[in-house]
PDB file of N, CA and C in Angstrom:
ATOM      1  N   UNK A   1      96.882  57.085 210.818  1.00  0.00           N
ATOM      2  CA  UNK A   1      97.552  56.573 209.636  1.00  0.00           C
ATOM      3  C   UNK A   1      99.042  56.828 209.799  1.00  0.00           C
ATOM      4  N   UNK A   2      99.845  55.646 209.489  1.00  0.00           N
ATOM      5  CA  UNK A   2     101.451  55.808 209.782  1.00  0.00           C
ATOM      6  C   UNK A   2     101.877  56.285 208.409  1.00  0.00           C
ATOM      7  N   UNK A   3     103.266  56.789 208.551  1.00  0.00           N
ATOM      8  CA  UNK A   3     103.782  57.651 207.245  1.00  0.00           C
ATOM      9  C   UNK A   3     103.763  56.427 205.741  1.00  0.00           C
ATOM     10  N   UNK A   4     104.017  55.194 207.202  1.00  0.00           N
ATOM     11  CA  UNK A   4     104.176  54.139 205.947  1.00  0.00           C
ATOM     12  C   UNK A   4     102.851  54.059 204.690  1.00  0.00           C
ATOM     13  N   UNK A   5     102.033  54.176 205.251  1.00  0.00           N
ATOM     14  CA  UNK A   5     100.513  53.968 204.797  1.00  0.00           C
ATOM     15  C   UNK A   5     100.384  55.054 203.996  1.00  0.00           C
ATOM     16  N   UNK A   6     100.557  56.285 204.119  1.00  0.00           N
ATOM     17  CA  UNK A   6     100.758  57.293 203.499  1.00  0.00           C
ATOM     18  C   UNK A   6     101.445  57.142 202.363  1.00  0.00           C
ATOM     19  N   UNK A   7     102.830  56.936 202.182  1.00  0.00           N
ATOM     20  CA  UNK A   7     103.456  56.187 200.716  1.00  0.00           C
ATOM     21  C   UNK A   7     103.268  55.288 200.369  1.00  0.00           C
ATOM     22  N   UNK A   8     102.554  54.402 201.067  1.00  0.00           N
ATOM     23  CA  UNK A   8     101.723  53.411 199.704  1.00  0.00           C
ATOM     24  C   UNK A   8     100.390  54.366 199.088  1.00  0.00           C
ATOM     25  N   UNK A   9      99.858  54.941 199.790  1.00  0.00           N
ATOM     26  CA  UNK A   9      98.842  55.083 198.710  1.00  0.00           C
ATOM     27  C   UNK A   9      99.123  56.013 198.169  1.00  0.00           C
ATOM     28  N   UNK A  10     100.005  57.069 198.385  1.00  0.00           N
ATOM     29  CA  UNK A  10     100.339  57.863 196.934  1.00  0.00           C
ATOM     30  C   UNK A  10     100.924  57.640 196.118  1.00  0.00           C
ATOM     31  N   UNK A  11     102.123  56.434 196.110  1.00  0.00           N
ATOM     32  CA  UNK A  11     102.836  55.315 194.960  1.00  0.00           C
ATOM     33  C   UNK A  11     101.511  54.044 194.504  1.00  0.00           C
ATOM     34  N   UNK A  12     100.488  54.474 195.033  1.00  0.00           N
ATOM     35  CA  UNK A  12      99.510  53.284 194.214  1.00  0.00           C
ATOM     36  C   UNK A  12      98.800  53.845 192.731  1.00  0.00           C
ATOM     37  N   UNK A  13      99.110  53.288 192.010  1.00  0.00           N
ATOM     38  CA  UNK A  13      98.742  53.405 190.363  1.00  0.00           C
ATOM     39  C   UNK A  13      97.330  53.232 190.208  1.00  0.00           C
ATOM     40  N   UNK A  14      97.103  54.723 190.002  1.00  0.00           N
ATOM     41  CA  UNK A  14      95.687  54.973 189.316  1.00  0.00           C
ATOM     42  C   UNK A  14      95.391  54.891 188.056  1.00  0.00           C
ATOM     43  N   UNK A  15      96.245  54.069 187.453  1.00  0.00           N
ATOM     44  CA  UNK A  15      95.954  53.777 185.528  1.00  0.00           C
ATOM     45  C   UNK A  15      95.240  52.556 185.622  1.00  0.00           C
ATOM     46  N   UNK A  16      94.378  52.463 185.146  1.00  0.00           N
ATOM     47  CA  UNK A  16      93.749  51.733 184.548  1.00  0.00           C
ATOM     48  C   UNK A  16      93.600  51.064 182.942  1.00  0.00           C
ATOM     49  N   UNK A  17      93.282  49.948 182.415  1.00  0.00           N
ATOM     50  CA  UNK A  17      93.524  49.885 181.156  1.00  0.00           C
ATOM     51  C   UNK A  17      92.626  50.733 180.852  1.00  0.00           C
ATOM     52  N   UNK A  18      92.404  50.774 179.174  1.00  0.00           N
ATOM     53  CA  UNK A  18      91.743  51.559 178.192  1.00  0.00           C
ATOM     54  C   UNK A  18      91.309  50.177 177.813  1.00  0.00           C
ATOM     55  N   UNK A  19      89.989  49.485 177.989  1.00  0.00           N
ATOM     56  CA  UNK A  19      89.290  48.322 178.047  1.00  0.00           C
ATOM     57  C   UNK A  19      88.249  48.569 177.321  1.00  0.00           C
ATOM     58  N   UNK A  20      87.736  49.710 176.110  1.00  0.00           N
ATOM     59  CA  UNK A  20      86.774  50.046 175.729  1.00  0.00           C
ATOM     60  C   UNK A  20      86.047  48.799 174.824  1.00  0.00           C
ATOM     61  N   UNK A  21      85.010  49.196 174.890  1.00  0.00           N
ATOM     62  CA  UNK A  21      84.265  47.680 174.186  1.00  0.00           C
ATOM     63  C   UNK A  21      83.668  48.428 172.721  1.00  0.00           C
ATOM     64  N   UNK A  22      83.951  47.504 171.312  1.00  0.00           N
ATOM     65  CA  UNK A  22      83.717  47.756 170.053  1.00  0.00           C
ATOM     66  C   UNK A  22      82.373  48.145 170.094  1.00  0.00           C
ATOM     67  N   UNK A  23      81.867  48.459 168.899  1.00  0.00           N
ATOM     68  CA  UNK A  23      80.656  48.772 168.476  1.00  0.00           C
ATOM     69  C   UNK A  23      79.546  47.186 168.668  1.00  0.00           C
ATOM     70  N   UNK A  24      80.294  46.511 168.086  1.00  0.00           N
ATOM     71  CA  UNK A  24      79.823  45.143 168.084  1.00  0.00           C
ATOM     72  C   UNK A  24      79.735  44.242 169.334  1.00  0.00           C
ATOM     73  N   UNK A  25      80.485  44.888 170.378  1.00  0.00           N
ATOM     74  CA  UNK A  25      80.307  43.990 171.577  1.00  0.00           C
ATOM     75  C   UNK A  25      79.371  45.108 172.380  1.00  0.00           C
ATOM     76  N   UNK A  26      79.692  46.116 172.311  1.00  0.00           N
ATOM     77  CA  UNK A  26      78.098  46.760 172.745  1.00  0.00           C
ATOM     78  C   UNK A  26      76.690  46.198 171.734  1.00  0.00           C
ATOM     79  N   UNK A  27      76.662  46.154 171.154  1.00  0.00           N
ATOM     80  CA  UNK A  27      75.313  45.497 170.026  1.00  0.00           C
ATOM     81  C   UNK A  27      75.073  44.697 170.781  1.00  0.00           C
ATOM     82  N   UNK A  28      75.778  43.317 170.888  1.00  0.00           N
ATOM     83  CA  UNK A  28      75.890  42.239 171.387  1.00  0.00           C
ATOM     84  C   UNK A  28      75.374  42.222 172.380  1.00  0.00           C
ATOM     85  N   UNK A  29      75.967  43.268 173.648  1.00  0.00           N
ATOM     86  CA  UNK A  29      75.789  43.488 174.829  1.00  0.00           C
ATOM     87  C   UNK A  29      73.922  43.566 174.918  1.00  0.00           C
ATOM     88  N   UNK A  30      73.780  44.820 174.154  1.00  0.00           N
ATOM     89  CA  UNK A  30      72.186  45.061 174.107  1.00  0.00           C
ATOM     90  C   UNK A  30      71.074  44.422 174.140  1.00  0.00           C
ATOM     91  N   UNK A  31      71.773  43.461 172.857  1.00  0.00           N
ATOM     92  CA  UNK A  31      70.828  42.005 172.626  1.00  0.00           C
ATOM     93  C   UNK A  31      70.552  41.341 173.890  1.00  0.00           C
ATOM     94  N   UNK A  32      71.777  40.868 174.130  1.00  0.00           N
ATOM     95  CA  UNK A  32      71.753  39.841 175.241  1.00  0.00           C
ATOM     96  C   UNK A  32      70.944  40.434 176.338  1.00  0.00           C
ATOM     97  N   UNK A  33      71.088  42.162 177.209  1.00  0.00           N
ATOM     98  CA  UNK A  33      70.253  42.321 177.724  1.00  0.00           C
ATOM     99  C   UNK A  33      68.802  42.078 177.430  1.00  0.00           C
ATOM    100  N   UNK A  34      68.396  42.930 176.562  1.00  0.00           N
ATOM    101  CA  UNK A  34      67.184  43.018 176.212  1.00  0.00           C
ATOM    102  C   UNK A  34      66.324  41.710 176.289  1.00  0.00           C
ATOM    103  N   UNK A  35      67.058  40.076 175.962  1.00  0.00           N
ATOM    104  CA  UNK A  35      66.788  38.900 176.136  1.00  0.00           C
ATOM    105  C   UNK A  35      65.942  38.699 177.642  1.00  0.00           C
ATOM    106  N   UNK A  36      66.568  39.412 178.793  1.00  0.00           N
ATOM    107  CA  UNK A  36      66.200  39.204 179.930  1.00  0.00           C
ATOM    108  C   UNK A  36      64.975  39.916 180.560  1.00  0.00           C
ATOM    109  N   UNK A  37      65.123  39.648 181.822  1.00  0.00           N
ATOM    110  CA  UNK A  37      63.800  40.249 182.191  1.00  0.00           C
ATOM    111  C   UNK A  37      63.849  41.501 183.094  1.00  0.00           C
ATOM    112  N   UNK A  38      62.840  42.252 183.245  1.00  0.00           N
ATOM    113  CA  UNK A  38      63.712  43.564 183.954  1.00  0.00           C
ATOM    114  C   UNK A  38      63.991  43.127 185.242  1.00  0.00           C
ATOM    115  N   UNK A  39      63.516  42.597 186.053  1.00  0.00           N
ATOM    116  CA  UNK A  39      63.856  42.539 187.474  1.00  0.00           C
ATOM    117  C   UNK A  39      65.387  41.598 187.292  1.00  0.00           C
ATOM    118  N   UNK A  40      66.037  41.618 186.404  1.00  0.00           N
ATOM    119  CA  UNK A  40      67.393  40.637 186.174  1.00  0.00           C
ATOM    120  C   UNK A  40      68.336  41.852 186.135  1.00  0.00           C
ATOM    121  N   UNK A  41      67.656  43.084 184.634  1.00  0.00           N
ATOM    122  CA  UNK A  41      68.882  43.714 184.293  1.00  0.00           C
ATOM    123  C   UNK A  41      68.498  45.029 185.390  1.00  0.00           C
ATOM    124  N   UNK A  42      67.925  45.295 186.057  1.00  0.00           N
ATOM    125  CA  UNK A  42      67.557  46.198 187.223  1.00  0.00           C
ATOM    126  C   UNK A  42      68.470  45.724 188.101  1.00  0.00           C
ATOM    127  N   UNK A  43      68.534  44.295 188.814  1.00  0.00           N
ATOM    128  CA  UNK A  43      70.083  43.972 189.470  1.00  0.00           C
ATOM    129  C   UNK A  43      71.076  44.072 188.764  1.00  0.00           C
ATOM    130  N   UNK A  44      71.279  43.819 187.539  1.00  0.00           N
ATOM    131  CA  UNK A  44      72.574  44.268 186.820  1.00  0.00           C
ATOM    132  C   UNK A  44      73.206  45.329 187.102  1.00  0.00           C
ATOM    133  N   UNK A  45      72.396  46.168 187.093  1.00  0.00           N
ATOM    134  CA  UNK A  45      72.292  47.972 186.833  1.00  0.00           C
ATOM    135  C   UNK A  45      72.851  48.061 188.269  1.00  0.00           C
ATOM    136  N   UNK A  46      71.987  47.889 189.524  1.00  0.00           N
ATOM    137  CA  UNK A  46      72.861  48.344 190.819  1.00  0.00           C
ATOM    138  C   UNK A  46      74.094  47.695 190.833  1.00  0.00           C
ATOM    139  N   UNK A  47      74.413  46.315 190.854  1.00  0.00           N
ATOM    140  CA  UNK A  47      75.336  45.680 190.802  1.00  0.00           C
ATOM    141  C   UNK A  47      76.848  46.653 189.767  1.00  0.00           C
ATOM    142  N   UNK A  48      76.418  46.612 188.700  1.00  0.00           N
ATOM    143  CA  UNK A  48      77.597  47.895 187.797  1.00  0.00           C
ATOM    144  C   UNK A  48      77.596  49.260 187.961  1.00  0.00           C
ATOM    145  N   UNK A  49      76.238  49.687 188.935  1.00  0.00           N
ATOM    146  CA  UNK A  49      76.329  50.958 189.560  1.00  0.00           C
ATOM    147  C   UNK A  49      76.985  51.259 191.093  1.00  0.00           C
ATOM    148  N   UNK A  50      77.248  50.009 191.702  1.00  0.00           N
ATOM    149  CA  UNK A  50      78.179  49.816 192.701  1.00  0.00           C
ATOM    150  C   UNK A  50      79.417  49.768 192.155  1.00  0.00           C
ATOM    151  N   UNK A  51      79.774  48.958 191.503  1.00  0.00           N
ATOM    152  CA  UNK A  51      81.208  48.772 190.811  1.00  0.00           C
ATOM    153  C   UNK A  51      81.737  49.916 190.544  1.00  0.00           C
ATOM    154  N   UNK A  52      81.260  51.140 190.155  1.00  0.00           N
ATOM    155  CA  UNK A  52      81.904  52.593 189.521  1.00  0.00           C
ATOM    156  C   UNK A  52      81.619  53.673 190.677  1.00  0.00           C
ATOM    157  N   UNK A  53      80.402  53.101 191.942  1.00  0.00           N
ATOM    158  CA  UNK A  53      80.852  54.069 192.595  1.00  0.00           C
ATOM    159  C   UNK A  53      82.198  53.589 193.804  1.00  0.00           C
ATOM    160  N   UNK A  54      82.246  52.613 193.637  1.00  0.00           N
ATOM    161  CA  UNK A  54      83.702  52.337 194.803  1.00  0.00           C
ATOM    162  C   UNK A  54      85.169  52.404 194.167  1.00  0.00           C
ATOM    163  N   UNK A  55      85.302  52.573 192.837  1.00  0.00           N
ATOM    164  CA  UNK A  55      86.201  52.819 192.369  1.00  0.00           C
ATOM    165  C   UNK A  55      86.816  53.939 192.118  1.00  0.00           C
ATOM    166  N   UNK A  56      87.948  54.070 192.374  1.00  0.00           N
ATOM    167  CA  UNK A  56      88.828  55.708 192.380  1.00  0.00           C
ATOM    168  C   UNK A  56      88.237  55.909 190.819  1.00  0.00           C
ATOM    169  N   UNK A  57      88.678  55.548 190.106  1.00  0.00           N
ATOM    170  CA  UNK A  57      88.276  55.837 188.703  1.00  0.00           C
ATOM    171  C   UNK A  57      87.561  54.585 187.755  1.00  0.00           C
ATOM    172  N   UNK A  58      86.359  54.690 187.483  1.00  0.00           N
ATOM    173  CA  UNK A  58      85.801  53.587 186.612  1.00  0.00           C
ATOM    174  C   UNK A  58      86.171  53.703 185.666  1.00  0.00           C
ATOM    175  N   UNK A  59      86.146  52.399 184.514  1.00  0.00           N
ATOM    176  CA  UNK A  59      86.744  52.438 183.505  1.00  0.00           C
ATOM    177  C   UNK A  59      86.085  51.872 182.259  1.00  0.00           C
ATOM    178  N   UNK A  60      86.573  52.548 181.441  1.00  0.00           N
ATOM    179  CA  UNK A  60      85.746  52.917 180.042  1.00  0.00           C
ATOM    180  C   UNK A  60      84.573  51.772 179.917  1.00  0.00           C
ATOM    181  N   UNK A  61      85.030  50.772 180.018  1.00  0.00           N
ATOM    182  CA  UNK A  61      84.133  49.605 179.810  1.00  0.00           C
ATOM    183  C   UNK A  61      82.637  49.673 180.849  1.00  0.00           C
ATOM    184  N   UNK A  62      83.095  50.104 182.289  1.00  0.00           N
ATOM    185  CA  UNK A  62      82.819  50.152 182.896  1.00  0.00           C
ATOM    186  C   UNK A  62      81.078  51.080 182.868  1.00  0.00           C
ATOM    187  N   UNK A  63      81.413  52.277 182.822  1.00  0.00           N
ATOM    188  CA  UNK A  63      80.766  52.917 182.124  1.00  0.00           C
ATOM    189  C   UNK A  63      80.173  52.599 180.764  1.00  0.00           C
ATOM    190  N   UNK A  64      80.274  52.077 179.930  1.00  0.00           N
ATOM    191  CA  UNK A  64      79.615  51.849 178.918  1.00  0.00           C
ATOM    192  C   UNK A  64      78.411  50.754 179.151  1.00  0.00           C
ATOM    193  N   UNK A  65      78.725  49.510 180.445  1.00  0.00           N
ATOM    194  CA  UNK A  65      77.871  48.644 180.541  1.00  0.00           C
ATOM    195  C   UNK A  65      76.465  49.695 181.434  1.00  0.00           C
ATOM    196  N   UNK A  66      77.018  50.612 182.191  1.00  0.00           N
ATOM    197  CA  UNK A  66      76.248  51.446 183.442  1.00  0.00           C
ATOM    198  C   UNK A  66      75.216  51.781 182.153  1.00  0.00           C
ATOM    199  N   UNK A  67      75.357  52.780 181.050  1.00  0.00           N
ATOM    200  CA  UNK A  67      75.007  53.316 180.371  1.00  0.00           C
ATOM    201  C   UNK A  67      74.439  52.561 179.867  1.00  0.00           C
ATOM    202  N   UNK A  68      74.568  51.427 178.935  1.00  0.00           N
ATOM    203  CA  UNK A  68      73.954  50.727 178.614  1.00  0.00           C
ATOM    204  C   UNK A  68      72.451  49.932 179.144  1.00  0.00           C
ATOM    205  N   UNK A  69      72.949  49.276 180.033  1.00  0.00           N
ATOM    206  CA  UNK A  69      71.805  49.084 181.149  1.00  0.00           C
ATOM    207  C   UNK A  69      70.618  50.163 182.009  1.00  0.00           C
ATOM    208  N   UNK A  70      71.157  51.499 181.730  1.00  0.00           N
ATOM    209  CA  UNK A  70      70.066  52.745 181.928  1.00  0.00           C
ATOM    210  C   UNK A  70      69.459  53.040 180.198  1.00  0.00           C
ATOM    211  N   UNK A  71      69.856  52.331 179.344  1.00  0.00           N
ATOM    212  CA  UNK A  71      69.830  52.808 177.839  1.00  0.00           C
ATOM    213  C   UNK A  71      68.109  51.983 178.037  1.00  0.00           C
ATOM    214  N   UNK A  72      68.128  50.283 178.203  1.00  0.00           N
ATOM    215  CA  UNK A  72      67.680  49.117 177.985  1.00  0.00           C
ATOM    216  C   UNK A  72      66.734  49.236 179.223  1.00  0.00           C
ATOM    217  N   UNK A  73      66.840  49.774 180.414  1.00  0.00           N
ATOM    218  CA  UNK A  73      66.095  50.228 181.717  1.00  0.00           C
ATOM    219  C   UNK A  73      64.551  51.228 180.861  1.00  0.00           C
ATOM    220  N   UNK A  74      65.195  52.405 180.491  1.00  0.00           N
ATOM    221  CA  UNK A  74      64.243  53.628 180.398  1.00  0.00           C
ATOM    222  C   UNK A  74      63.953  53.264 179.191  1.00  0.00           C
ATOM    223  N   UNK A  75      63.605  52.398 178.437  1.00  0.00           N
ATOM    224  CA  UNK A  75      63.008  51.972 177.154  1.00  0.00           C
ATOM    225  C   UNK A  75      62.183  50.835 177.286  1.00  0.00           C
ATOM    226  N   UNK A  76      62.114  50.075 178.377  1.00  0.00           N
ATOM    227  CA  UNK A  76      61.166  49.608 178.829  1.00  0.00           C
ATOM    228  C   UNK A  76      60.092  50.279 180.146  1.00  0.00           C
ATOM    229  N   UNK A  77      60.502  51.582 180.061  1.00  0.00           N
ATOM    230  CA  UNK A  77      60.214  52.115 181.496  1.00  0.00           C
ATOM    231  C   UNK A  77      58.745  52.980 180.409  1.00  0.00           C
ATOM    232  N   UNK A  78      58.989  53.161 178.924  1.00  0.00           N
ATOM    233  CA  UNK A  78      57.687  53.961 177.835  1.00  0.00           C
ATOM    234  C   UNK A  78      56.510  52.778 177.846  1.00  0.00           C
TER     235      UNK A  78
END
């Protein structure tokens, strides 16, 4: 790694927005999962569980869909 490479990535901006999703677009969110079938929101789930692990920092939203989709997973899993 050249020095150059080195000051880019410590001048690279780890902020992310604050993208949190309302009460109502999680509801929303739920519904709409729950509509589907599990072998759909089971790819969802890896698919947004890839997304947060390659990211320096996942973000709020981000996490809320992960969560969500393990919420809607283990409630069809009883």
């Amino acid at each position: 790694m050249c020095y150059a490479d080195a000051v880019a990535m410590a001048h690279r901006s780890t902020h992310k927005p604050n993208d949190v999703m309302t009460e109502a677009q999680l509801r929303e969110l739920r519904r709409s999962l729950s509509l589907l079938s599990p072998q759909v929101v089971r790819e969802k789930y890896k698919v947004v569980m890839d997304r947060c692990r390659f990211y320096d920092l996942a973000t709020p939203r981000m996490m809320q869909e992960l969560v969500t989709l393990w919420k809607i997973l283990w409630q069809w899993r009883k």
